[in-house]
C-alpha atoms as a PDB file:
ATOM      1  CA  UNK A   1     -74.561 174.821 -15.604  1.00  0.00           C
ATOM      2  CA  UNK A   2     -73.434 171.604 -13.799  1.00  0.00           C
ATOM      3  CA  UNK A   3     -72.713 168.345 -15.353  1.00  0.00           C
ATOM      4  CA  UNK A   4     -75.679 167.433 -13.321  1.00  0.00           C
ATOM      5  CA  UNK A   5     -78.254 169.521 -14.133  1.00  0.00           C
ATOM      6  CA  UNK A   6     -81.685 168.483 -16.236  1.00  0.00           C
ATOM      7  CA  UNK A   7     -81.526 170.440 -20.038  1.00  0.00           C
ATOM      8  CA  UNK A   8     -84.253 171.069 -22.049  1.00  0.00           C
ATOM      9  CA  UNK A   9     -82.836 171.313 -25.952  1.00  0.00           C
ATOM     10  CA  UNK A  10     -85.274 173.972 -27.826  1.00  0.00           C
ATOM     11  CA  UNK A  11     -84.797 173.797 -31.243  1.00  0.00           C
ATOM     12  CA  UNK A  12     -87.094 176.246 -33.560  1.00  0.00           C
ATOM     13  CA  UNK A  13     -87.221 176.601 -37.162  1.00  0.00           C
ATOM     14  CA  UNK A  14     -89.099 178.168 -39.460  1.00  0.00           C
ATOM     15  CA  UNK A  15     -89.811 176.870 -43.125  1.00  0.00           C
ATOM     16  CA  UNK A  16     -87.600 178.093 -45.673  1.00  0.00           C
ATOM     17  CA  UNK A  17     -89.259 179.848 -48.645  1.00  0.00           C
ATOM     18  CA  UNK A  18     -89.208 177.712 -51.381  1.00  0.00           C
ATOM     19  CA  UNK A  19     -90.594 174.884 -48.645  1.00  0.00           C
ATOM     20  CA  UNK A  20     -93.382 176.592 -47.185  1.00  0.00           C
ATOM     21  CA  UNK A  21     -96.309 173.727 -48.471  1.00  0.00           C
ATOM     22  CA  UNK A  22     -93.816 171.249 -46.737  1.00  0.00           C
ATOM     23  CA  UNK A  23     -94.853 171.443 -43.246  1.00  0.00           C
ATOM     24  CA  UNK A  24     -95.927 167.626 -43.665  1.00  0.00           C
ATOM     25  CA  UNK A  25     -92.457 166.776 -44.644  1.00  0.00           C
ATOM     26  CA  UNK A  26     -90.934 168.515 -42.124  1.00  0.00           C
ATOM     27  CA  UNK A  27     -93.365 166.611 -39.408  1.00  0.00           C
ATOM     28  CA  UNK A  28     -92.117 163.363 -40.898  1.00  0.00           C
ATOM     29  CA  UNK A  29     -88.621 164.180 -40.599  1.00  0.00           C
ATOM     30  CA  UNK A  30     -89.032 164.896 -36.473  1.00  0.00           C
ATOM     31  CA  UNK A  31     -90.680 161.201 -36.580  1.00  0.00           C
ATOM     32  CA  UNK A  32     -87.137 159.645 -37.847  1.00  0.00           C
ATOM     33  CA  UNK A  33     -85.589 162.116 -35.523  1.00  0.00           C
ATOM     34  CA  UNK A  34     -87.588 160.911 -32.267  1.00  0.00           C
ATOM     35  CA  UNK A  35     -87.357 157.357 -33.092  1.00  0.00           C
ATOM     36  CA  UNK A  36     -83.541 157.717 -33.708  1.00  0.00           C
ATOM     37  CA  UNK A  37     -83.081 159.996 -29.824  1.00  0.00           C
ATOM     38  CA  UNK A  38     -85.467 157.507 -28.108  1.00  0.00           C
ATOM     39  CA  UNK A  39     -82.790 154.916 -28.424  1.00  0.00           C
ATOM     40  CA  UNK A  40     -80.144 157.299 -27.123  1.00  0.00           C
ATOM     41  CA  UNK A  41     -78.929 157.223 -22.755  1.00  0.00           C
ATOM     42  CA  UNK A  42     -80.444 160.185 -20.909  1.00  0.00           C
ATOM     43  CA  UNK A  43     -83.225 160.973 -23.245  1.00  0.00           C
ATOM     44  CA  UNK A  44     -86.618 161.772 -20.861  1.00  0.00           C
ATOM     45  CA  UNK A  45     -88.943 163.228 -23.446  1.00  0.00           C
ATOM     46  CA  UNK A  46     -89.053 165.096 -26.849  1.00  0.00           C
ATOM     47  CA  UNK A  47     -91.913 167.113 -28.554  1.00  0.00           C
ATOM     48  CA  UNK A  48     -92.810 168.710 -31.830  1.00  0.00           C
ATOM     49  CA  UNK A  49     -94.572 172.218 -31.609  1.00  0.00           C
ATOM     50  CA  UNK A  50     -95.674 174.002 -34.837  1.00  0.00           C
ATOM     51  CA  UNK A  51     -97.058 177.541 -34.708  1.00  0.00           C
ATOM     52  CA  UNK A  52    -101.241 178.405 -34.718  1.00  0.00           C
ATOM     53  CA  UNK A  53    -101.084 181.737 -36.309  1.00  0.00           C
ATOM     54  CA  UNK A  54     -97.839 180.871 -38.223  1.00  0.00           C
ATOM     55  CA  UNK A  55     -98.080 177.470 -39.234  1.00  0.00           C
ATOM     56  CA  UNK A  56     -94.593 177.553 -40.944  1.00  0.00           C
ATOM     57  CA  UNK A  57     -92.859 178.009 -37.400  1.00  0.00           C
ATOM     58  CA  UNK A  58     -91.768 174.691 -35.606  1.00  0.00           C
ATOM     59  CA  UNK A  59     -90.064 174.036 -32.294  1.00  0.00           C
ATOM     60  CA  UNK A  60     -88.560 170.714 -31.428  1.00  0.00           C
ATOM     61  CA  UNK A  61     -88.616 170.130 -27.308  1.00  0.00           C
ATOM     62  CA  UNK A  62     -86.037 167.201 -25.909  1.00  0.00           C
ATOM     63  CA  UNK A  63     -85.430 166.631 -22.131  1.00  0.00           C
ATOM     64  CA  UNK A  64     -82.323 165.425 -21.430  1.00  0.00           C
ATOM     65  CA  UNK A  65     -80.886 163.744 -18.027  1.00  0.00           C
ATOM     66  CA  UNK A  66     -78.093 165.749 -17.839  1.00  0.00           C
ATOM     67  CA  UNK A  67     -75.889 167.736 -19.918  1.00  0.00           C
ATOM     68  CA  UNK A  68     -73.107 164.792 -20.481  1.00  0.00           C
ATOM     69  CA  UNK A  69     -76.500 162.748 -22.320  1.00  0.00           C
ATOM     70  CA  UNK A  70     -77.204 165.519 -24.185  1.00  0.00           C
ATOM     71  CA  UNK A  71     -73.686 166.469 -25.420  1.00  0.00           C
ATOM     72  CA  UNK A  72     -72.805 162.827 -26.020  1.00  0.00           C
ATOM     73  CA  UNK A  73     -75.625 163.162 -28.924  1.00  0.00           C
ATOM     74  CA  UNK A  74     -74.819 166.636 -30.464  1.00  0.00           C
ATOM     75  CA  UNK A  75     -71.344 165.652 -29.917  1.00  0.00           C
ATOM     76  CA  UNK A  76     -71.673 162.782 -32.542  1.00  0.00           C
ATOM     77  CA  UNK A  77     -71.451 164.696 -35.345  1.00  0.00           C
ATOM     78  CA  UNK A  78     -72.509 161.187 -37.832  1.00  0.00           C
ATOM     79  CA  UNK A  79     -75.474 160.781 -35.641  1.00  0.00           C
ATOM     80  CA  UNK A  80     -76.647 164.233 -35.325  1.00  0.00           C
ATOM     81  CA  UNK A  81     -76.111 165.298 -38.887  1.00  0.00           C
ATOM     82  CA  UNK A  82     -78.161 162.272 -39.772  1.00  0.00           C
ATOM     83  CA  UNK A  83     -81.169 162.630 -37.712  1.00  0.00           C
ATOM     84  CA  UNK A  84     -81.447 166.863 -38.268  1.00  0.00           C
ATOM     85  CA  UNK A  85     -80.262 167.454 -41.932  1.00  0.00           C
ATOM     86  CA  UNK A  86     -83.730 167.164 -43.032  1.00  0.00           C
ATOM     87  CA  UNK A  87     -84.712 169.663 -40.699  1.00  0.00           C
ATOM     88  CA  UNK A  88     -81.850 171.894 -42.035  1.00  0.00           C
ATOM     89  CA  UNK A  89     -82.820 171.253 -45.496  1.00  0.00           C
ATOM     90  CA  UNK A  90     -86.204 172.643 -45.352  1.00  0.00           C
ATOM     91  CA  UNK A  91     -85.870 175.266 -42.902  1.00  0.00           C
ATOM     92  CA  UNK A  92     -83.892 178.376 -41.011  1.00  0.00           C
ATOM     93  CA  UNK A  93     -82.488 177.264 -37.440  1.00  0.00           C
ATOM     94  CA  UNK A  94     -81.958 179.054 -34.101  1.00  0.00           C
ATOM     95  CA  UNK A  95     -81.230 177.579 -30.836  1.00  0.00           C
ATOM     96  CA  UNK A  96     -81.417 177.904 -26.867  1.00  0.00           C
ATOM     97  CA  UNK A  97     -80.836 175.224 -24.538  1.00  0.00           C
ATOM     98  CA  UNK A  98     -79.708 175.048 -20.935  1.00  0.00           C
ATOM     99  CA  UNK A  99     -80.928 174.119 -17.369  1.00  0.00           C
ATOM    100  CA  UNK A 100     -84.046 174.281 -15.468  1.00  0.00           C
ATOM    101  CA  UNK A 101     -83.265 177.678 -13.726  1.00  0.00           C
ATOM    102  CA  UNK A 102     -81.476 177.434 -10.978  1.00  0.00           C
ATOM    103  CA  UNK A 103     -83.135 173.868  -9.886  1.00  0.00           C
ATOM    104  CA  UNK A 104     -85.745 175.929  -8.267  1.00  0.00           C
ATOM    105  CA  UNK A 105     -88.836 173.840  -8.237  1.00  0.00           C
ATOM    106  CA  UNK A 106     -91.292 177.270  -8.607  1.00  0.00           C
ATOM    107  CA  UNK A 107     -89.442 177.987 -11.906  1.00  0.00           C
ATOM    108  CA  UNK A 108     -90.110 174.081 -12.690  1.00  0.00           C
ATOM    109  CA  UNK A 109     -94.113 173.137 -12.640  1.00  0.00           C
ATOM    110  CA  UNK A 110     -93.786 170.298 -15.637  1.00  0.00           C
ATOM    111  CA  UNK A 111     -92.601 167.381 -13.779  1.00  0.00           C
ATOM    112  CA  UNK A 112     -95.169 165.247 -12.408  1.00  0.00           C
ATOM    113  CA  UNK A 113     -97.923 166.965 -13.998  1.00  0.00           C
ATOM    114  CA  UNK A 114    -100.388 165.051 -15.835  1.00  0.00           C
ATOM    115  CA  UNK A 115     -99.578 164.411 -19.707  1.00  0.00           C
ATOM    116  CA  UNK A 116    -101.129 167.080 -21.891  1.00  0.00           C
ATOM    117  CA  UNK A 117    -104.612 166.306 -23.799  1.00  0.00           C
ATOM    118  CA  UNK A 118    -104.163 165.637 -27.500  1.00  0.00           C
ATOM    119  CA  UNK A 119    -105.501 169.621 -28.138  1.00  0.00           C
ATOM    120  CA  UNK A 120    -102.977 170.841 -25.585  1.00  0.00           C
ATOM    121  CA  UNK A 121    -101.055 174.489 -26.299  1.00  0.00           C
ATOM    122  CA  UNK A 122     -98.086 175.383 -25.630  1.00  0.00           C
ATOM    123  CA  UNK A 123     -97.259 179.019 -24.727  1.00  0.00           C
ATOM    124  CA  UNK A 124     -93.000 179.798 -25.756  1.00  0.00           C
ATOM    125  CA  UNK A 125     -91.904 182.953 -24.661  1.00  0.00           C
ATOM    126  CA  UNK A 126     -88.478 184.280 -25.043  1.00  0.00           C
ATOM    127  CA  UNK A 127     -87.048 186.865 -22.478  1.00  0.00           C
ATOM    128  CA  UNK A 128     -83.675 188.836 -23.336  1.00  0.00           C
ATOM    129  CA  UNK A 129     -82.359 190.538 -20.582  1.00  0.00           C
ATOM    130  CA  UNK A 130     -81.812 193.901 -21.483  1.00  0.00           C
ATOM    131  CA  UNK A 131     -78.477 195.874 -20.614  1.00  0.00           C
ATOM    132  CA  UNK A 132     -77.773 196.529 -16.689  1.00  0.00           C
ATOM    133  CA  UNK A 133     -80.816 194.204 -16.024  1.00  0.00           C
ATOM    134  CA  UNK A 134     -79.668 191.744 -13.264  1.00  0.00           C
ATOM    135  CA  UNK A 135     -81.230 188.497 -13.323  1.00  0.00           C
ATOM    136  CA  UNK A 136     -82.153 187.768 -10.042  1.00  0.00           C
ATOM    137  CA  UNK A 137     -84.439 190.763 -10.014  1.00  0.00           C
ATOM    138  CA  UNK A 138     -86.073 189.019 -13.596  1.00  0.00           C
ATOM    139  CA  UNK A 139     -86.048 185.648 -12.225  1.00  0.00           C
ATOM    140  CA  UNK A 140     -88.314 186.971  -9.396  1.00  0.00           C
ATOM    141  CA  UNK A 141     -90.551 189.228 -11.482  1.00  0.00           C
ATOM    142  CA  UNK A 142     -90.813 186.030 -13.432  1.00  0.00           C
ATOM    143  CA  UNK A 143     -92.047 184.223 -10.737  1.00  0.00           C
ATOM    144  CA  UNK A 144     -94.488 186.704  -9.893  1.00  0.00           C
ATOM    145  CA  UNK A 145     -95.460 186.328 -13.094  1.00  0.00           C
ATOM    146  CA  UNK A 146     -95.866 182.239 -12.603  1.00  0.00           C
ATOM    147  CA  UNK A 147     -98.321 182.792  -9.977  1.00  0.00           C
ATOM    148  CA  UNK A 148    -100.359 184.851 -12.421  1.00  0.00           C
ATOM    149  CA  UNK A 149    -100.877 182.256 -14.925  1.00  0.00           C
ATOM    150  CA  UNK A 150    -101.074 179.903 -12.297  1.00  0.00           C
ATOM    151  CA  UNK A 151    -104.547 180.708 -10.930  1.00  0.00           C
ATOM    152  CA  UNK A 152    -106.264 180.302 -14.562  1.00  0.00           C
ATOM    153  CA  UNK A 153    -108.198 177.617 -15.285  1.00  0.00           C
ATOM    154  CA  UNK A 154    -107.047 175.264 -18.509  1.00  0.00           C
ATOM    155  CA  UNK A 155    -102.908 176.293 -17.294  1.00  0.00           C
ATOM    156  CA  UNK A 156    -100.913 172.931 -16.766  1.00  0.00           C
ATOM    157  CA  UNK A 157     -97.626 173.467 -16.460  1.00  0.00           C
ATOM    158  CA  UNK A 158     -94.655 175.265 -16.985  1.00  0.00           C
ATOM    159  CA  UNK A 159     -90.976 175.588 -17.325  1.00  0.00           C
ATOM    160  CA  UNK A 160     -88.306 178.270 -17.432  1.00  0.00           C
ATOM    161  CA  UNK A 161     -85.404 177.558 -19.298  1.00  0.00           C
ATOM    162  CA  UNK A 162     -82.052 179.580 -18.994  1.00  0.00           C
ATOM    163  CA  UNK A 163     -79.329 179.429 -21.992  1.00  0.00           C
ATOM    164  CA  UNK A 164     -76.283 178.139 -21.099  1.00  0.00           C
ATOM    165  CA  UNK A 165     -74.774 179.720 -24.028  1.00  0.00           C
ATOM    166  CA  UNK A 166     -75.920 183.637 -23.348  1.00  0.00           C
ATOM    167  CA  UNK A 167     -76.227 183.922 -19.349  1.00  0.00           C
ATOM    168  CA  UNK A 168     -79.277 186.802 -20.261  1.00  0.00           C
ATOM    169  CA  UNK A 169     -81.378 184.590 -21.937  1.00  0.00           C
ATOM    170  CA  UNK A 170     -84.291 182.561 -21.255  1.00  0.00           C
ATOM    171  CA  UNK A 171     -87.172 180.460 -22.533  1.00  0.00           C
ATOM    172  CA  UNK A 172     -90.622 179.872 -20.766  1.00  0.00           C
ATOM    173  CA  UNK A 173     -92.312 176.957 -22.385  1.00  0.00           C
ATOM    174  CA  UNK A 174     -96.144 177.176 -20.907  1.00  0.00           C
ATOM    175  CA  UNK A 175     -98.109 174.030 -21.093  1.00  0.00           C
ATOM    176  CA  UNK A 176    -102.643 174.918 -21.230  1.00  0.00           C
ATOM    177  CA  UNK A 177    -105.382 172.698 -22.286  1.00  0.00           C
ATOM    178  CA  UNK A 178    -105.485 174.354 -25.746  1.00  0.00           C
ATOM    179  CA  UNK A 179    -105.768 177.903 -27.218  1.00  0.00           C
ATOM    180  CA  UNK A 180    -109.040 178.306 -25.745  1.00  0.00           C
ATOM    181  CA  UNK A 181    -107.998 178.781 -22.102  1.00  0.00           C
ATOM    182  CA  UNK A 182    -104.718 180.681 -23.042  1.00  0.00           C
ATOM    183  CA  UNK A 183    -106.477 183.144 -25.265  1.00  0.00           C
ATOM    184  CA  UNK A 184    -109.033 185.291 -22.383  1.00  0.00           C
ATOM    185  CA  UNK A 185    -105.521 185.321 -19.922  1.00  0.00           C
ATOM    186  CA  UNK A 186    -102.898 186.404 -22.618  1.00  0.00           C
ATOM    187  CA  UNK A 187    -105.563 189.364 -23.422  1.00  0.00           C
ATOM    188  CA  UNK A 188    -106.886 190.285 -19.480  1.00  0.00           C
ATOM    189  CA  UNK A 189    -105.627 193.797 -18.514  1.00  0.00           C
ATOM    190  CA  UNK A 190    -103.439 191.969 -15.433  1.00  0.00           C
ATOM    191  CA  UNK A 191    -101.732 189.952 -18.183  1.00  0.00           C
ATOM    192  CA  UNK A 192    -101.058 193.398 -20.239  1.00  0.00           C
ATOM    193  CA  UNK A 193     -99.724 194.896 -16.902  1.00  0.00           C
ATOM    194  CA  UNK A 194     -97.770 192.097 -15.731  1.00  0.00           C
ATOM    195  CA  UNK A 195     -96.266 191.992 -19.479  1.00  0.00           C
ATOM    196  CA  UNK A 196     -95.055 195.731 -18.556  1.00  0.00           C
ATOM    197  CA  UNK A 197     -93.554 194.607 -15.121  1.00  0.00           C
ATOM    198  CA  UNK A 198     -91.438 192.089 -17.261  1.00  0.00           C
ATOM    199  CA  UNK A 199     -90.233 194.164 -19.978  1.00  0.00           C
ATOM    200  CA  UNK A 200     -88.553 196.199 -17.545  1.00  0.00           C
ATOM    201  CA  UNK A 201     -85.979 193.838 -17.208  1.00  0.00           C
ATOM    202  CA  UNK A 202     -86.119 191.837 -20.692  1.00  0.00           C
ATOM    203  CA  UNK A 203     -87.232 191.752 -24.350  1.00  0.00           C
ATOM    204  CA  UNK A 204     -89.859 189.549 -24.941  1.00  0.00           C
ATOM    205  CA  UNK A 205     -91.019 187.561 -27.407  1.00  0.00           C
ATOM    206  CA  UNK A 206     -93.588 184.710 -27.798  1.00  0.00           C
ATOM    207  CA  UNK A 207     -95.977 182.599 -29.802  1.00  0.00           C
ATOM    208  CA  UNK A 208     -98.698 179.970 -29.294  1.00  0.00           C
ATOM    209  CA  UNK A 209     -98.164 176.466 -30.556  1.00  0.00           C
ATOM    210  CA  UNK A 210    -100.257 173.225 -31.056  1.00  0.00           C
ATOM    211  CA  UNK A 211     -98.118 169.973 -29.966  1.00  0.00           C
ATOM    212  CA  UNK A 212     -98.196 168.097 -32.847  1.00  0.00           C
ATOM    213  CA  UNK A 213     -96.218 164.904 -31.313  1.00  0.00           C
ATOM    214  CA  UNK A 214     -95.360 164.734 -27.112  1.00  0.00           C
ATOM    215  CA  UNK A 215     -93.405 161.231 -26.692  1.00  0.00           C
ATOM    216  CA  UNK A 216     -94.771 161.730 -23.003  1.00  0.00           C
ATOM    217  CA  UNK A 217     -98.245 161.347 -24.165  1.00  0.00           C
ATOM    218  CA  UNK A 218     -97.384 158.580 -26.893  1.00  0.00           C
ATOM    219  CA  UNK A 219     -95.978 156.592 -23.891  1.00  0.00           C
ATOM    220  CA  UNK A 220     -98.746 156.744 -21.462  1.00  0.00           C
ATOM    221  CA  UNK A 221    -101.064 156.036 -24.223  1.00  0.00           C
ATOM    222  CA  UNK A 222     -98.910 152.955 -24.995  1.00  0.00           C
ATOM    223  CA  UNK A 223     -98.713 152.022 -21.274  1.00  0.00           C
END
């Protein structure tokens, strides 16, 4: 990853178990987090996604400029310890953040897109390349798999993000009008088949999510 390159931060966590009934709390705390990163260089956009069919799973989105903006905010340790040790008080962490892949604009379909509908969904899929898998031959089933999904009705956007921590793995975050249009695609018989053609190269993992807050559509409403 270059210096230069846009990063998408995605942050999930999932509720500890002595704080499962405080999925309100936890909202609350990403509202003093957003307001605190909104006054931060290099921020573009941040989002809260909590899980449909487990509603004790969140993921916290940010788009950052560049990867200097986004380290200069991890990297203060006072700021970032104050705006996230709520989040670390009520629930588990894991992490994956990196650039768009490769700058390729077919791996990149959010920008310029029209901001999500108050009932959009968000699709997050993990891939992890399995051994001897080479990634240009996922990256292009991948894209394959793009112009799938593409042709649905209700499908908005997308974007493919690749770790800059562990070069074999990705996230695909999956933008749709809501859980309606997702749900007849994710269970067609091309969707089961093209599922195949991708774990050939990669484990795969996902979950459906309703955005609770987008700062993207909080802006335009603003505006």
């Amino acid at each position: 990853m270059t210096d230069h390159a846009p990063v998408v931060a995605v942050a999930r966590f999932v509720l500890k178990d002595k704080h499962k009934d405080k999925g309100a709390e936890f909202e609350a705390a990403y509202q003093t987090y957003k307001e605190a990163v909104s006054r931060r260089d290099g921020l573009l956009r941040t989002a809260l996604l909590r899980g449909i069919s487990a509603p004790d799973t969140f993921v916290i989105l940010t788009w950052w400029r560049d990867a200097e903006a986004h380290r200069t905010v991890v990297g203060d340790w006072e700021f970032f310890t104050a705006v996230s040790s709520r989040f670390v008080a009520l629930a588990a962490i894991t992490s994956v953040h990196g650039p768009v892949l490769a700058g390729r604009k077919d791996a990149d379909g959010l920008g310029g897109d029209p901001v999500p509908a108050a009932d959009a969904a968000v699709a997050l899929t993990s891939f992890t390349l399995r051994e001897g898998a080479e990634q240009q031959a996922f990256e292009a089933a991948f894209l394959g798999h793009v112009s799938f999904v593409k042709g649905h009705e209700g499908f908005l956007a997308h974007q493919l993000v690749h770790s800059d921590r562990e070069t074999g793995s990705y996230v695909n975050i999956g933008w749709w009008t809501g859980p309606q249009a997702y749900a007849p695609v994710v269970r067609s018989p091309e969707m089961a088949a093209d599922a195949r053609r991708m774990a050939e190269h990669a484990e795969v993992e996902g979950g459906l999510f309703r955005v609770v807050v987008d700062s993207a559509r909080v802006d335009a409403l603003a505006g």
